[in-house]
Structure formats: C-alpha cells, structure tokens
N, C-alpha and C. Protein backbone atom coordinates (compact mmCIF):
# COMPACT_ATOMS: atom_id res chain seq x y z
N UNK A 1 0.82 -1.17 0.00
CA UNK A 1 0.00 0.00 0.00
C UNK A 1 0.88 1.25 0.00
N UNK A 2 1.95 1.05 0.60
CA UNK A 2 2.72 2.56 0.68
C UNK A 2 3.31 2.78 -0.42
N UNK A 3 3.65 1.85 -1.20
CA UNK A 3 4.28 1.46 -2.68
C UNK A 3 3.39 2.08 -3.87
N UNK A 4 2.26 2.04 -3.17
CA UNK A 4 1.35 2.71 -4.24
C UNK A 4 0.94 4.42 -4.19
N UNK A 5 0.98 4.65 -2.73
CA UNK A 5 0.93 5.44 -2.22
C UNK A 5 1.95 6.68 -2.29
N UNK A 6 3.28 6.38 -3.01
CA UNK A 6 3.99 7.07 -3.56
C UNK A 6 3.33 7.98 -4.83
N UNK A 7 2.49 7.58 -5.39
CA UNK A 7 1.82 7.76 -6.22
C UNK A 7 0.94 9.36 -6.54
N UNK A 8 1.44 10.67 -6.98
CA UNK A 8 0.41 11.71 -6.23
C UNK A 8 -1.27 11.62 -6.04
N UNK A 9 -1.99 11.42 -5.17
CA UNK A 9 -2.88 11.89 -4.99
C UNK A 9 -3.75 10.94 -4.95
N UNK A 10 -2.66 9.37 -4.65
CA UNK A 10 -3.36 8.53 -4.58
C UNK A 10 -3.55 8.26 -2.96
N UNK A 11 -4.15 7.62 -2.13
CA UNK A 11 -4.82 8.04 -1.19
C UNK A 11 -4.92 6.49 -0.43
N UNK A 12 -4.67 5.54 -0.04
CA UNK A 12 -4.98 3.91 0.31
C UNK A 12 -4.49 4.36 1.45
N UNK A 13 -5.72 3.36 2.14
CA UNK A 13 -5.50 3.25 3.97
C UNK A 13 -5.23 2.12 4.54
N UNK A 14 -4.87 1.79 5.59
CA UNK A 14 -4.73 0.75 6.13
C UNK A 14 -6.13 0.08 5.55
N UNK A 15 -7.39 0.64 6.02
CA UNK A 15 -8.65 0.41 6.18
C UNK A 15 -9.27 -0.29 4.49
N UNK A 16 -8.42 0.10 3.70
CA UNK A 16 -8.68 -0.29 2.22
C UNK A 16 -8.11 -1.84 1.82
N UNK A 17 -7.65 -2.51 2.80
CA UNK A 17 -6.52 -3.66 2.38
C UNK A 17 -7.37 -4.42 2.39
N UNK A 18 -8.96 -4.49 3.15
CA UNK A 18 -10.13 -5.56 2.94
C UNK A 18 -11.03 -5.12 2.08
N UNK A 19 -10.98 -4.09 1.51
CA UNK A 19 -11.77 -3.59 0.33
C UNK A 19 -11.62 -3.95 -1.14
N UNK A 20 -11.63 -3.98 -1.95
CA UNK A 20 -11.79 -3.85 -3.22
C UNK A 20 -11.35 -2.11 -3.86
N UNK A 21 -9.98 -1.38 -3.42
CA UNK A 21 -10.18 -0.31 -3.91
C UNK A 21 -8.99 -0.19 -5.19
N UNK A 22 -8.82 0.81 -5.75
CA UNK A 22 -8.20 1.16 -6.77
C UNK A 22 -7.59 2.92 -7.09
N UNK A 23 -6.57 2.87 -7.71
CA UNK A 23 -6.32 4.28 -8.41
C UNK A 23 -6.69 4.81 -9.79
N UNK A 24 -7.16 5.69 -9.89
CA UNK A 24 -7.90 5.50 -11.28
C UNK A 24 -6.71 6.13 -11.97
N UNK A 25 -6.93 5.87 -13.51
CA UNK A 25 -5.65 5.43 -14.55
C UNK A 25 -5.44 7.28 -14.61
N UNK A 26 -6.26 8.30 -14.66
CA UNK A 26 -6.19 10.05 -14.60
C UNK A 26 -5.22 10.11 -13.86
N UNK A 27 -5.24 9.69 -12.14
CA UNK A 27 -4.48 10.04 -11.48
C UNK A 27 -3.35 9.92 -11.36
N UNK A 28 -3.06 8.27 -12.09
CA UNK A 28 -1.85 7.70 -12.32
C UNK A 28 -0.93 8.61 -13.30
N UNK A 29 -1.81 8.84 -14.82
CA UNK A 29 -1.22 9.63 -15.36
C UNK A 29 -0.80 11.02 -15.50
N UNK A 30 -1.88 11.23 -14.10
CA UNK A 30 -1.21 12.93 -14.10
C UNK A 30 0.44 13.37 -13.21
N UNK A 31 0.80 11.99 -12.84
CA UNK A 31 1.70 12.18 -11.82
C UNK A 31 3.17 11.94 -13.11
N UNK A 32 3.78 12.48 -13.37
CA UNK A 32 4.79 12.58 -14.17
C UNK A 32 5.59 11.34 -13.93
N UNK A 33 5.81 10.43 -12.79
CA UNK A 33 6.57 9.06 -12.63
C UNK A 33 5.45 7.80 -12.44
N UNK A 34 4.15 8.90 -13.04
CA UNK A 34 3.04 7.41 -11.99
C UNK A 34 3.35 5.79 -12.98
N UNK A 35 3.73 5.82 -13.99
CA UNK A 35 3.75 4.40 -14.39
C UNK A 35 4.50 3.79 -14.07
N UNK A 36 5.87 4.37 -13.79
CA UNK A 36 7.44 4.14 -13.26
C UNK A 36 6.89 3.62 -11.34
N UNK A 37 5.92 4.21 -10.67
CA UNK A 37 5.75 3.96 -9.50
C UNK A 37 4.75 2.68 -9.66
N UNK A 38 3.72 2.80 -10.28
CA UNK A 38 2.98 1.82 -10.23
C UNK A 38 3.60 0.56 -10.27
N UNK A 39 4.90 0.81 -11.56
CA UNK A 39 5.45 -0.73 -12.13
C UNK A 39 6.58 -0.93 -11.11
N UNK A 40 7.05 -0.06 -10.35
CA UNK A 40 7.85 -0.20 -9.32
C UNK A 40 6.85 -1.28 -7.64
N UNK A 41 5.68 -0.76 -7.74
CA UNK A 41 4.77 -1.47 -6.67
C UNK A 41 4.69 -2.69 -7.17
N UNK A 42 4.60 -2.78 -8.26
CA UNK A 42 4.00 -4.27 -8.37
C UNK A 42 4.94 -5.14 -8.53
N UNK A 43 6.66 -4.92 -8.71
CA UNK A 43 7.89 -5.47 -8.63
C UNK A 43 7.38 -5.96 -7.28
N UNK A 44 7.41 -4.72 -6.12
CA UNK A 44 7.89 -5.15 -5.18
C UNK A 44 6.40 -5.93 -4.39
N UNK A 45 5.61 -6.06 -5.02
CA UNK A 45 4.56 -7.48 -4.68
C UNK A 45 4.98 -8.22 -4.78
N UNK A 46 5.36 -8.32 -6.21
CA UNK A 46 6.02 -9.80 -6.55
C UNK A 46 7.20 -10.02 -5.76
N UNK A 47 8.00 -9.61 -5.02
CA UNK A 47 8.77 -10.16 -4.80
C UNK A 47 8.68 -10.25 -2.95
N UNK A 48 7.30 -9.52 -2.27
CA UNK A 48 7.07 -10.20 -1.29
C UNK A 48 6.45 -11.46 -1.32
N UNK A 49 5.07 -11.50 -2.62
CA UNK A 49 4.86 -12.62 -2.52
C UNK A 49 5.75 -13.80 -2.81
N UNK A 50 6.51 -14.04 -3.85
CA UNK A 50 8.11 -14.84 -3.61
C UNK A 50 9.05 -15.29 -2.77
N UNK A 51 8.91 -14.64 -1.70
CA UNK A 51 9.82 -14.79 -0.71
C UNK A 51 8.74 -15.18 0.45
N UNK A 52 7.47 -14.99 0.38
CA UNK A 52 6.46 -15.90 1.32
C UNK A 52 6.41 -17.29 1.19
C-alpha cells in the first residue's frame, strides 16, 4: 500500500486492504513518474509474494 501510495494523490488506507479499492488510470497519469511507481509497486509485490 505505501508502494502505491507514492503515487500523487493517490490516497490507500490501512482500512482499504479488505476492500476492493483502486487508483484510477487520470491520477496515475497525471503524476509525471506514476507508471514508473505503479510498475515499481508491483515489482515489489512480486517479490514479497516470492519470498512468502
């Protein structure tokens, strides 16, 4: 979540990790590194889930 949360103006709470939530693709792209962060979060999923 904090991985994503780098993200400007994206917003995830603790409280969102049993939810179903999302960043919408505007916000992603208004952030000048948001694809570089996004694809950086989801490295580092993969490689907690890997090491679980």
């Amino acid at each position: 979540m904090e991985q994503f949360n780098t993200i400007e103006k994206a917003d995830l709470k603790e409280s969102d990790l049993t939810k179903y939530r999302h960043i919408p693709l505007h916000v992603i792209a208004a952030d000048p590194e948001g694809q570089t962060k996004v694809l950086n979060a989801l490295r580092w999923m993969e490689e907690q889930i890997d090491r679980a």
